[in-house]
C-alpha atoms as a PDB file:
ATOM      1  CA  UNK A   1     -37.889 -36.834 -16.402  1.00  0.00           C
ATOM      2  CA  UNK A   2     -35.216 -35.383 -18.732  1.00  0.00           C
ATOM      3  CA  UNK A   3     -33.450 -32.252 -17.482  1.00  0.00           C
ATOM      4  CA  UNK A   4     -31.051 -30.624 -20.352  1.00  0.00           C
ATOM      5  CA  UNK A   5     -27.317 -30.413 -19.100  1.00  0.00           C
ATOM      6  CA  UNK A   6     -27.097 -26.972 -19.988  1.00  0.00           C
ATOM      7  CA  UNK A   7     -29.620 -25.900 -17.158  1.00  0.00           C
ATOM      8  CA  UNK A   8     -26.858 -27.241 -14.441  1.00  0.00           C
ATOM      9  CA  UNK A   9     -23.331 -27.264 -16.017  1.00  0.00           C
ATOM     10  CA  UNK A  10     -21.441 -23.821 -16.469  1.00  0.00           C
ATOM     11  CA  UNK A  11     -18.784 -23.946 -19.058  1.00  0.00           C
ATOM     12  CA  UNK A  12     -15.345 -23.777 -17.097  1.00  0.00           C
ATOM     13  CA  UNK A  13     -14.054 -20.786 -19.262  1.00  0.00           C
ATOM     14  CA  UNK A  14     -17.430 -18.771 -18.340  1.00  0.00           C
ATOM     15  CA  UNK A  15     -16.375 -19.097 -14.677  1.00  0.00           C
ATOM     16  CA  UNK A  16     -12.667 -18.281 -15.546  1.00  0.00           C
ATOM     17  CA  UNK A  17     -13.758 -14.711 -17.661  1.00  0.00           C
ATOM     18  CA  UNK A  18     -15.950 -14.068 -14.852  1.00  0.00           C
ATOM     19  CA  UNK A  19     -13.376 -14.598 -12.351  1.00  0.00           C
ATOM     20  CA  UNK A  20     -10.760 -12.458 -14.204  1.00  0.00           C
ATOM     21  CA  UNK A  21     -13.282  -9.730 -14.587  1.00  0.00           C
ATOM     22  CA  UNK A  22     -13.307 -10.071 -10.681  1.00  0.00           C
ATOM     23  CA  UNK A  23      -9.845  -9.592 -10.354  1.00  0.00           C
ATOM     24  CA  UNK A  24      -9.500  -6.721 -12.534  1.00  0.00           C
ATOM     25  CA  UNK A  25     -12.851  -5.203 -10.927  1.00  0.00           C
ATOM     26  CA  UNK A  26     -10.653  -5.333  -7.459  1.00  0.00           C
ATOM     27  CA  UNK A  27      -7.605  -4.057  -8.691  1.00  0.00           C
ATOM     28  CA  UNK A  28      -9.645  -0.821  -9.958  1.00  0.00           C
ATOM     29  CA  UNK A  29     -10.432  -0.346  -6.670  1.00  0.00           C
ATOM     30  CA  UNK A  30      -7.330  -0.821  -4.892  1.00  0.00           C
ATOM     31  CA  UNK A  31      -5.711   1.903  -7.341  1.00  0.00           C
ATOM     32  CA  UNK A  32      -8.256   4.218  -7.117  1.00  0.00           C
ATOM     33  CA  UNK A  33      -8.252   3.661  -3.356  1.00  0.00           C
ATOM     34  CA  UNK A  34      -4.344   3.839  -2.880  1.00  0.00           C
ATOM     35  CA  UNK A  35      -4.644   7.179  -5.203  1.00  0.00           C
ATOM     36  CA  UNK A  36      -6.731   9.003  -2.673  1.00  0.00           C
ATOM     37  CA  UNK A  37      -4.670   8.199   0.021  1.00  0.00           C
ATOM     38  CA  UNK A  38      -2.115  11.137   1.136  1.00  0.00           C
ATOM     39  CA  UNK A  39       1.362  10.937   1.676  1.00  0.00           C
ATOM     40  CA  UNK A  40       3.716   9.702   2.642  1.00  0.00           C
ATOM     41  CA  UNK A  41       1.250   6.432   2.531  1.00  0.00           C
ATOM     42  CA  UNK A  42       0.157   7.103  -0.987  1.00  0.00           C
ATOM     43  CA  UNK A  43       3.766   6.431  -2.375  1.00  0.00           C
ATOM     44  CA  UNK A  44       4.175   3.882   0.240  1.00  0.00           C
ATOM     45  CA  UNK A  45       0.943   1.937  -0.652  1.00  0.00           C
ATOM     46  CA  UNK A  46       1.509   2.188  -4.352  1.00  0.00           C
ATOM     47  CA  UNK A  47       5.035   0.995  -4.431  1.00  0.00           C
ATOM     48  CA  UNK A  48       3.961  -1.932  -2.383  1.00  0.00           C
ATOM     49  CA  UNK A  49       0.441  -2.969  -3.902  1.00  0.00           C
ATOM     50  CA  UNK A  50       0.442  -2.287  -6.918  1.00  0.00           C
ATOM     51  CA  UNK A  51       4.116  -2.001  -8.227  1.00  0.00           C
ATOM     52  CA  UNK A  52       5.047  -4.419  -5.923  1.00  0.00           C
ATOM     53  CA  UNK A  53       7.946  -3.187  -4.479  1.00  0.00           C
ATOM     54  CA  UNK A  54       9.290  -5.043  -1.503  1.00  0.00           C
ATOM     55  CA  UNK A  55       9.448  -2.814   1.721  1.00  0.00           C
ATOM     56  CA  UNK A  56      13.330  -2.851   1.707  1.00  0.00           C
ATOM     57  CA  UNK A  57      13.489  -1.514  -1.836  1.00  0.00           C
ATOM     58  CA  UNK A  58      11.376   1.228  -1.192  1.00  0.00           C
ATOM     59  CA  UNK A  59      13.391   2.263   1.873  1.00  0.00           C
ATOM     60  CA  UNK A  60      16.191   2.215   0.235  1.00  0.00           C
ATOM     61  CA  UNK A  61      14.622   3.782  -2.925  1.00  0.00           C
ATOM     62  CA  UNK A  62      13.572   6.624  -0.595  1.00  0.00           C
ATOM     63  CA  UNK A  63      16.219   6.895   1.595  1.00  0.00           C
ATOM     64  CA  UNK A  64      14.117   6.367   4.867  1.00  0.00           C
ATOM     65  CA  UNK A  65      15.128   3.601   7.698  1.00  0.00           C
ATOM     66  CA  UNK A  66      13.160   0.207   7.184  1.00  0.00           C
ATOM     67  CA  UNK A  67      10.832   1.014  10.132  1.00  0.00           C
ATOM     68  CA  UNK A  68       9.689   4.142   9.289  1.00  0.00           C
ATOM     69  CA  UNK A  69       8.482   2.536   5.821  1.00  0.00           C
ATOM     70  CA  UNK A  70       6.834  -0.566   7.589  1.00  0.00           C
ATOM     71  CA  UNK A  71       4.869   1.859  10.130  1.00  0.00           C
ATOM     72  CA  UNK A  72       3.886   3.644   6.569  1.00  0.00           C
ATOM     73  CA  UNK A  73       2.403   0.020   4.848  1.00  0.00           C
ATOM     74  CA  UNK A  74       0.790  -0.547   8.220  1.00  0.00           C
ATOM     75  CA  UNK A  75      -1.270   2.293   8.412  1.00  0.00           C
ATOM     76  CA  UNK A  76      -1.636   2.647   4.688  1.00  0.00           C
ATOM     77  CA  UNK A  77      -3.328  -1.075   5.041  1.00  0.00           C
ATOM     78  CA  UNK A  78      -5.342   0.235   7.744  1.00  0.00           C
ATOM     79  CA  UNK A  79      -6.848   2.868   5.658  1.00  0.00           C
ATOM     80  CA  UNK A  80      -7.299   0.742   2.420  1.00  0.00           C
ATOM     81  CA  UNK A  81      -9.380  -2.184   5.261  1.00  0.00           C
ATOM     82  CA  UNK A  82     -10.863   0.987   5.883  1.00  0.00           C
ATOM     83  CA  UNK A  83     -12.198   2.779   2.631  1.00  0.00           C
ATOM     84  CA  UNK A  84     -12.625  -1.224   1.262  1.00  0.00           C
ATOM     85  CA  UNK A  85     -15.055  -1.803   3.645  1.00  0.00           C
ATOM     86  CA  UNK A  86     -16.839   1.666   2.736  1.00  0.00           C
ATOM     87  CA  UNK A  87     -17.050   0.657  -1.145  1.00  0.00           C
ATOM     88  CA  UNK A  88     -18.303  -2.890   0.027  1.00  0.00           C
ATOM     89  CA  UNK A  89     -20.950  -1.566   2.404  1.00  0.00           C
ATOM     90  CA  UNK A  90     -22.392   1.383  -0.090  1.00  0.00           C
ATOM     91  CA  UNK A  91     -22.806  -1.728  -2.406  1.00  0.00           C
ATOM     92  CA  UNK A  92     -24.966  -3.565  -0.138  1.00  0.00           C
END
């Protein structure tokens, strides 16, 4: 029995598009999650994520000591795991 190649193989660039579209599906999200965050962790989480910013140059950028801008990511990442996990689960 003769099965036709197409039915099984997946051009390489169809999973590569699909993949990108992925990526740029999940960066949408992160913005528009990092966007409703308040401050201070807004700035914070935007510097970081999405301009990324290490966290010394947005200390210094900010004049604020080191730690007080890690504690900021930390709890900004809590509340992106958070509101991630909300988009995920209304998808479902």
């Amino acid at each position: 029995m003769h099965v036709p190649l197409e039915e099984h193989w997946e051009h390489p660039l169809e999973k590569t598009m699909e993949k990108k579209a992925e990526e740029r599906e999940a960066a949408q999200t992160m913005l528009q999650i990092v966007l409703r965050l308040k401050e201070p962790y807004r700035s914070a989480a935007h510097s970081y994520y999405i301009m990324g910013m290490t966290a010394a140059e947005i200390a210094r950028a900010r004049n604020i000591p080191l730690k007080t801008l890690q504690t900021q990511l930390r709890r900004s990442k809590e509340m992106i795991r958070s509101a991630y996990k909300e988009v995920y689960e209304d998808d479902n």
